[in-house]
Protein backbone atom coordinates (compact mmCIF):
# COMPACT_ATOMS: atom_id res chain seq x y z
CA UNK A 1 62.03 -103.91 245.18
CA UNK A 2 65.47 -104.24 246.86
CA UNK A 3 65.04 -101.06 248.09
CA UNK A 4 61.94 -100.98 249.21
CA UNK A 5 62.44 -104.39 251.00
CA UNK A 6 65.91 -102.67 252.60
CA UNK A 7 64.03 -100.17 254.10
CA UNK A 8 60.82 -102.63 255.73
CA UNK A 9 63.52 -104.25 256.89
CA UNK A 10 65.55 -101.23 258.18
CA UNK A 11 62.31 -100.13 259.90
CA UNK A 12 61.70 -103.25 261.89
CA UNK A 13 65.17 -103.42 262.95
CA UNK A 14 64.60 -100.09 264.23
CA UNK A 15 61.23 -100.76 266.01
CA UNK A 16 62.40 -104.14 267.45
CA UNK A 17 65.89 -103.58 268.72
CA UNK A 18 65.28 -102.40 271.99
CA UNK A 19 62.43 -104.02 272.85
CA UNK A 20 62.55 -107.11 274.84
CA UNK A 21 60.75 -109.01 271.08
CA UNK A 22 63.83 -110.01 269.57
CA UNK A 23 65.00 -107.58 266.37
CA UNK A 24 66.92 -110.63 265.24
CA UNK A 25 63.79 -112.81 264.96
CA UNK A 26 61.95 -109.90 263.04
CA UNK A 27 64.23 -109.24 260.92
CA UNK A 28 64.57 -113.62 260.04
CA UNK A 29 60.49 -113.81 260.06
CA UNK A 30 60.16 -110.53 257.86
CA UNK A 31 62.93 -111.43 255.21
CA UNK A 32 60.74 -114.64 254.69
CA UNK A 33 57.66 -112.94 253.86
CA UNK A 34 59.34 -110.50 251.61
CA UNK A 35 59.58 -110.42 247.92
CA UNK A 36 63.20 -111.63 248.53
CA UNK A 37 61.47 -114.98 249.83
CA UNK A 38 64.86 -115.72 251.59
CA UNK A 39 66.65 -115.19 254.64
CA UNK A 40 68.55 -111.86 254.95
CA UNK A 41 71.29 -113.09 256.70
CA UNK A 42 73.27 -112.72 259.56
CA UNK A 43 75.22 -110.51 257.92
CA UNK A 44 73.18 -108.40 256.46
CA UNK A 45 71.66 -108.14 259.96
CA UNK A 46 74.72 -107.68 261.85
CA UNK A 47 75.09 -104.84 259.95
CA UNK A 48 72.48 -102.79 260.14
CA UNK A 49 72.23 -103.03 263.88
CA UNK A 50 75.30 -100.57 263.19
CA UNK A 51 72.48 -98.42 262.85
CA UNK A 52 70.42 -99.10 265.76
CA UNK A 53 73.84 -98.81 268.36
CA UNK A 54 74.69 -95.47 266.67
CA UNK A 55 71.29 -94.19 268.16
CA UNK A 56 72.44 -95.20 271.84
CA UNK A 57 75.71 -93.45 271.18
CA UNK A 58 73.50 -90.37 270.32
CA UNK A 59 70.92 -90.86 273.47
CA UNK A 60 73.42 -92.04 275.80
CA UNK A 61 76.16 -89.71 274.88
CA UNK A 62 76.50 -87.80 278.33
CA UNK A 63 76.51 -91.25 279.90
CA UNK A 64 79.06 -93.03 277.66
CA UNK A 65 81.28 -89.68 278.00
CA UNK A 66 81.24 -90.11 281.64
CA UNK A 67 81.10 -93.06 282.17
CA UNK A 68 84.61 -93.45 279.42
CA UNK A 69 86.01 -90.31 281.26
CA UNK A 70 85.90 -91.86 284.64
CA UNK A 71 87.47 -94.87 283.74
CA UNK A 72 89.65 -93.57 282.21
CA UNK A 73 90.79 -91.42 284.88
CA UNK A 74 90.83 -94.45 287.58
CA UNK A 75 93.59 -95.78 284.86
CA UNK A 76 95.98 -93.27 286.40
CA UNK A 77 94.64 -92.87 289.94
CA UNK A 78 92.77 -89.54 289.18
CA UNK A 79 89.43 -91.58 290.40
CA UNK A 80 89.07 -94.36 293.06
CA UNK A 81 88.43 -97.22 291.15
CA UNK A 82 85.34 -98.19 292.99
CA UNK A 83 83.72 -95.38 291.44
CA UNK A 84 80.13 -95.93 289.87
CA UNK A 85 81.12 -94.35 286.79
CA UNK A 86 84.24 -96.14 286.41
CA UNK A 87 83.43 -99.35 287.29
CA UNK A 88 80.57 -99.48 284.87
CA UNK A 89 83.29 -99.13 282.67
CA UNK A 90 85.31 -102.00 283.80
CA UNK A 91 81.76 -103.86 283.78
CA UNK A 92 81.07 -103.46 280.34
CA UNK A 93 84.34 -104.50 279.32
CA UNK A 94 83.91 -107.46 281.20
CA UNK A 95 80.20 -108.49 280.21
CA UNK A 96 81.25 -108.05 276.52
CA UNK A 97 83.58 -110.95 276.60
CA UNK A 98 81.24 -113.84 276.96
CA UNK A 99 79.51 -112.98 273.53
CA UNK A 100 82.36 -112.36 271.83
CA UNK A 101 84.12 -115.59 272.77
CA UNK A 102 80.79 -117.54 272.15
CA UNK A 103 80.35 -115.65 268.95
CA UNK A 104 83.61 -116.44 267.48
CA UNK A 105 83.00 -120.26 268.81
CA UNK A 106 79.90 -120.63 267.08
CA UNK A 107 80.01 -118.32 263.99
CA UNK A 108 79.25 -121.00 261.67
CA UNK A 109 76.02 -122.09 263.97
CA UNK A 110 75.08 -118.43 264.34
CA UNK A 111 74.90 -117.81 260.81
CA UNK A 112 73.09 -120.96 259.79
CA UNK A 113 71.37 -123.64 262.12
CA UNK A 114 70.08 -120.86 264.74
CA UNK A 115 68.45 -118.97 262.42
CA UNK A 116 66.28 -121.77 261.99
CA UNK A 117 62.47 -120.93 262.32
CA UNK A 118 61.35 -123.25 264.47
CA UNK A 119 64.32 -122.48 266.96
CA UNK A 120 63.40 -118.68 266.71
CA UNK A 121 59.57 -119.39 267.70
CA UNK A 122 60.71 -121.68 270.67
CA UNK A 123 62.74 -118.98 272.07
CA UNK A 124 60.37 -116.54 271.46
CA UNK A 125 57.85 -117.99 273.37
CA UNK A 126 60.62 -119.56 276.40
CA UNK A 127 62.07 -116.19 276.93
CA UNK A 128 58.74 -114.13 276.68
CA UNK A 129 57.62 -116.09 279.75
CA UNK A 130 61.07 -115.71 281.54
CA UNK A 131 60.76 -112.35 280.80
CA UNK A 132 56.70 -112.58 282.28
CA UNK A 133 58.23 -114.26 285.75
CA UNK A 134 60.76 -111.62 286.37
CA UNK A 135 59.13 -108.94 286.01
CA UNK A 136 56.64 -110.29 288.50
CA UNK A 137 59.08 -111.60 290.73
CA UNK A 138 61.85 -109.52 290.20
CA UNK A 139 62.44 -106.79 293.34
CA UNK A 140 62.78 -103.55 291.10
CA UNK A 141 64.84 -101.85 293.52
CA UNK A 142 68.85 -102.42 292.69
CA UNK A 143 70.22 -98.71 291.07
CA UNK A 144 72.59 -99.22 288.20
CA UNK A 145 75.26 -97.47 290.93
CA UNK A 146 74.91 -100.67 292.67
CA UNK A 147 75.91 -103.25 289.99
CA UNK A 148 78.68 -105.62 291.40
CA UNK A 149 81.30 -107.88 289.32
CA UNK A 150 79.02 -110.80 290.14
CA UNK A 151 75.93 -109.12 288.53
CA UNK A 152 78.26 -108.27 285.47
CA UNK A 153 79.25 -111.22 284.47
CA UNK A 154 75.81 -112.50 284.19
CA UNK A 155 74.47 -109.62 282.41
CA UNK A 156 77.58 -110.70 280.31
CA UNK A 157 76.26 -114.59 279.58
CA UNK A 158 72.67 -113.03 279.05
CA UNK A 159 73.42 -111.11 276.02
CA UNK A 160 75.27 -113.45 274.59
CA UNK A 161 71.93 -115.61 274.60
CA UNK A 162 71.23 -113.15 271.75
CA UNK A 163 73.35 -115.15 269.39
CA UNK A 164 70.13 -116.91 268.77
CA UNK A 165 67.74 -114.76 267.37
CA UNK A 166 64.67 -115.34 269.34
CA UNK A 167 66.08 -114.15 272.61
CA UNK A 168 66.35 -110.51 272.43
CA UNK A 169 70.18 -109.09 273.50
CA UNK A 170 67.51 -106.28 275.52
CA UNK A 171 64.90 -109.19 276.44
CA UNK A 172 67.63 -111.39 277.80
CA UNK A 173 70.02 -108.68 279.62
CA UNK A 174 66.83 -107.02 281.25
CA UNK A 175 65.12 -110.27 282.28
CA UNK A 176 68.55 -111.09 283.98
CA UNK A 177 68.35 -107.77 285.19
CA UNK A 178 65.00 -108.20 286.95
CA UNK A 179 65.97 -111.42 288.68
CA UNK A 180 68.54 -109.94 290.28
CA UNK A 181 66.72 -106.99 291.88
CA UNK A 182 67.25 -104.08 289.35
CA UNK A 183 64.61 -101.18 288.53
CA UNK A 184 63.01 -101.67 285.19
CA UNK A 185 65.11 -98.38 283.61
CA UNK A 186 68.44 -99.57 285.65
CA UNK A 187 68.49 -102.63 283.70
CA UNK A 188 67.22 -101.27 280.43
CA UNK A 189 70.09 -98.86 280.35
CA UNK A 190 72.50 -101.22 281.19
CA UNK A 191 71.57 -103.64 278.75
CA UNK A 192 71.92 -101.04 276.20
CA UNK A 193 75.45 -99.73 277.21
CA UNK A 194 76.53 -103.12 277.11
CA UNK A 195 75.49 -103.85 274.02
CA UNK A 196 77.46 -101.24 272.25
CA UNK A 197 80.70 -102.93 272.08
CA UNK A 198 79.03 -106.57 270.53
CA UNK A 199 77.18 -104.75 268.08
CA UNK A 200 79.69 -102.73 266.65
CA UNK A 201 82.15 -105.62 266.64
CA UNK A 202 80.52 -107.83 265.43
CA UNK A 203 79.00 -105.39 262.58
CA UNK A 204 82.24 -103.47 261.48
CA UNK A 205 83.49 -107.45 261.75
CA UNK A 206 80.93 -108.12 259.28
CA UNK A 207 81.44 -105.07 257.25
CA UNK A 208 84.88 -105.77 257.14
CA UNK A 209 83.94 -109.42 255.43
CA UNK A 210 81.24 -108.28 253.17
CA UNK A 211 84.35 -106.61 251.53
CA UNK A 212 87.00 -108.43 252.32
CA UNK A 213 85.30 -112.07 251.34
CA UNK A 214 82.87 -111.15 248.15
CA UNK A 215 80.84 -113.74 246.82
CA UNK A 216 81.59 -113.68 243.42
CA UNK A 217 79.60 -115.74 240.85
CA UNK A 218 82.45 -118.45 240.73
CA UNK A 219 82.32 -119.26 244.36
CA UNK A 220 79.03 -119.19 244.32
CA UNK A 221 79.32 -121.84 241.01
CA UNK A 222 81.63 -123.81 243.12
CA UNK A 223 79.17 -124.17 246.14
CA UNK A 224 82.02 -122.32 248.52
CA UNK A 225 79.45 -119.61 249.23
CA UNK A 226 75.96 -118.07 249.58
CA UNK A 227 75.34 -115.02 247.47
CA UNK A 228 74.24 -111.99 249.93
CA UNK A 229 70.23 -111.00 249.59
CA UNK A 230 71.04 -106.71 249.96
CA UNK A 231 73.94 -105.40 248.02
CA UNK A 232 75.46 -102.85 249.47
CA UNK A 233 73.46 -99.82 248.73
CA UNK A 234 70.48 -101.56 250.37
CA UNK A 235 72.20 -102.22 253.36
CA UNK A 236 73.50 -98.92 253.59
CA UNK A 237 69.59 -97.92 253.41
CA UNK A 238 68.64 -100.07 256.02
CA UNK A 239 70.95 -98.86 258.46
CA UNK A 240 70.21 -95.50 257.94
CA UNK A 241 66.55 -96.29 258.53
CA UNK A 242 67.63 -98.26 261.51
CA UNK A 243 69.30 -95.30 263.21
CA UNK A 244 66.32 -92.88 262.85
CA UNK A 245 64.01 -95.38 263.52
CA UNK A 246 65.27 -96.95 266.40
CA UNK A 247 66.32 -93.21 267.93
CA UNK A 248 62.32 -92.31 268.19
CA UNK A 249 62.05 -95.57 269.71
CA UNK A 250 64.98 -95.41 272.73
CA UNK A 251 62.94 -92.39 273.95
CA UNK A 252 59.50 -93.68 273.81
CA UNK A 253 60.97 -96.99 275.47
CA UNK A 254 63.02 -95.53 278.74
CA UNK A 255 60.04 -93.37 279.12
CA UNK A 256 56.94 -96.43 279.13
CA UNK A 257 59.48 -98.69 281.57
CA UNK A 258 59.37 -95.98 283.82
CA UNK A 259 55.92 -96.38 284.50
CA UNK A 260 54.51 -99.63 283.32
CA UNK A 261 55.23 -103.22 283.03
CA UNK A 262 56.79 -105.59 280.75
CA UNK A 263 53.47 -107.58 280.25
CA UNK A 264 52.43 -106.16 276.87
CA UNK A 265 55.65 -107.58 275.23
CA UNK A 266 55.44 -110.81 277.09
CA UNK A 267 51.81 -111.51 275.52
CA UNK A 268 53.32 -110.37 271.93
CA UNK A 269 56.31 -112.57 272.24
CA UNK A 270 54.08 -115.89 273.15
CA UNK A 271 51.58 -114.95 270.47
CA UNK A 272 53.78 -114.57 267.62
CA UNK A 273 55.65 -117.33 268.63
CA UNK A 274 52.74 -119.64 268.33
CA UNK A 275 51.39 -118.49 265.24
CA UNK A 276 55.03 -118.95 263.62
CA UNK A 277 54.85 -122.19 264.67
CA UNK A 278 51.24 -122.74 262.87
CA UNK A 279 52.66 -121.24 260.31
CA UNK A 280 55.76 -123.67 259.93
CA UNK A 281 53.43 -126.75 260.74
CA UNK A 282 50.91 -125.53 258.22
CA UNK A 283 53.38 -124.94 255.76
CA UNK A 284 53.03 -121.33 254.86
CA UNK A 285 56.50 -121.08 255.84
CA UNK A 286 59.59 -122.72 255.36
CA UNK A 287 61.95 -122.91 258.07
């Protein structure tokens, strides 16, 4: 059942991470209803978004070659340094710091209180409707070519809303996005470039602790720690899962924004939302 429930879980992770609905919350509410009947963790979770981020490497890769090459190159004067290319580079460098200062500040919060239920169906429902107003109000005509400093850094403080899983790292970098002018796909892409260097700190950080810092049974005897849910193996499914998963869905996903709104995942955010709060007040679920 480990398995099986490693590779649910490596599927939603893969059909949720870049979409504005929050992967984090899906993977919390999902891990709940499992056979597991517990939370996966934010480990467990960091993880496999390992997964997820290698498919952007893979979709992206003549962008992130570029865009690295370019920067690169304005290191030594071989390219102005006002150049698109290279400073998207410096931008991404720059937006990644807020998360990673914030995530290191609030590591123990991250990995316990905000993965509380009832905080993950407020946010669900409070960002959906952000997400509803700017892409309504939003212009929709900024390029990515045209991203300043000033836009970066706030792109920057938006993903690292994600720490709370409800927000969406993609929900909260493109609704940021569309307040500040920027086509649909301009800030989808964006928010997906700058999400590679958080995810794959934070899950080779992770990786690094799942071996580094075992739980071993007398730890866990002397209350000093909380036994992981997935050994291993499982997680290794998972992210595996993840990457194919979520590859399939990068395509389908640049291809719909093109065209259509953001309405669709507005309406799914407030609904589930709602009905995990029933669900909590009811009692079918502990938070």
């Amino acid at each position: 059942m480990d398995f099986i429930n490693a590779v649910i879980l490596g599927l939603v992770q893969g059909l949720t991470e870049f979409l504005p609905i929050s992967s984090s919350a899906h993977i919390r509410i999902v891990g709940e209803l499992l056979g597991t009947g517990a939370d996966p963790g934010a480990r467990f979770t960091a993880i496999i978004q390992l997964g997820t981020e290698a498919a952007v490497l893979l979709y992206f890769w003549r962008d992130i070659t570029r865009i690295v090459s370019r920067w690169f190159q304005s290191l030594f004067g071989r390219v102005p340094r006002g150049d698109p290319d290279a400073r998207t580079g410096w931008l991404v460098i720059l937006g990644s710091i807020p998360i990673v200062v914030l995530g290191l500040l609030f590591q123990d919060a991250i990995e316990t209180t905000f993965r509380s239920l009832w905080i993950v169906a407020t946010t669900l429902i409070v960002f959906g409707i952000l997400l509803g107003i700017a892409d309504w109000a939003g212009a929709k005509t900024r390029r990515l070519r045209e991203l300043t400093w000033g836009n970066g850094i706030i792109f920057g403080f938006a993903q690292a809303l994600a720490l709370i899983p409800g927000v969406s790292r993609s929900g909260g970098t493109i609704t940021a996005g569309l307040f500040m002018g920027y086509q649909r796909r301009a800030a989808a892409r964006y928010s997906f470039l700058l999400a590679i260097p958080a995810v794959f700190g934070s899950g080779l950080y992770q990786l690094y602790k799942a071996f580094s810092e075992p739980c071993t049974k007398a730890l866990e005897a002397a209350g000093t720690c909380t036994p992981e849910v997935f050994g291993p193996a499982e997680t290794a499914v998972a992210t595996v899962v993840a990457f194919v998963v979520g590859l399939l869905v990068i395509a389908f996903f640049m291809g719909y924004i093109s065209r259509r709104s953001f309405l669709p995942f507005v309406i799914y955010r407030i609904a589930l939302g709602v009905l995990l709060m029933v669900l909590l007040a009811t009692g079918v679920l502990s938070a």
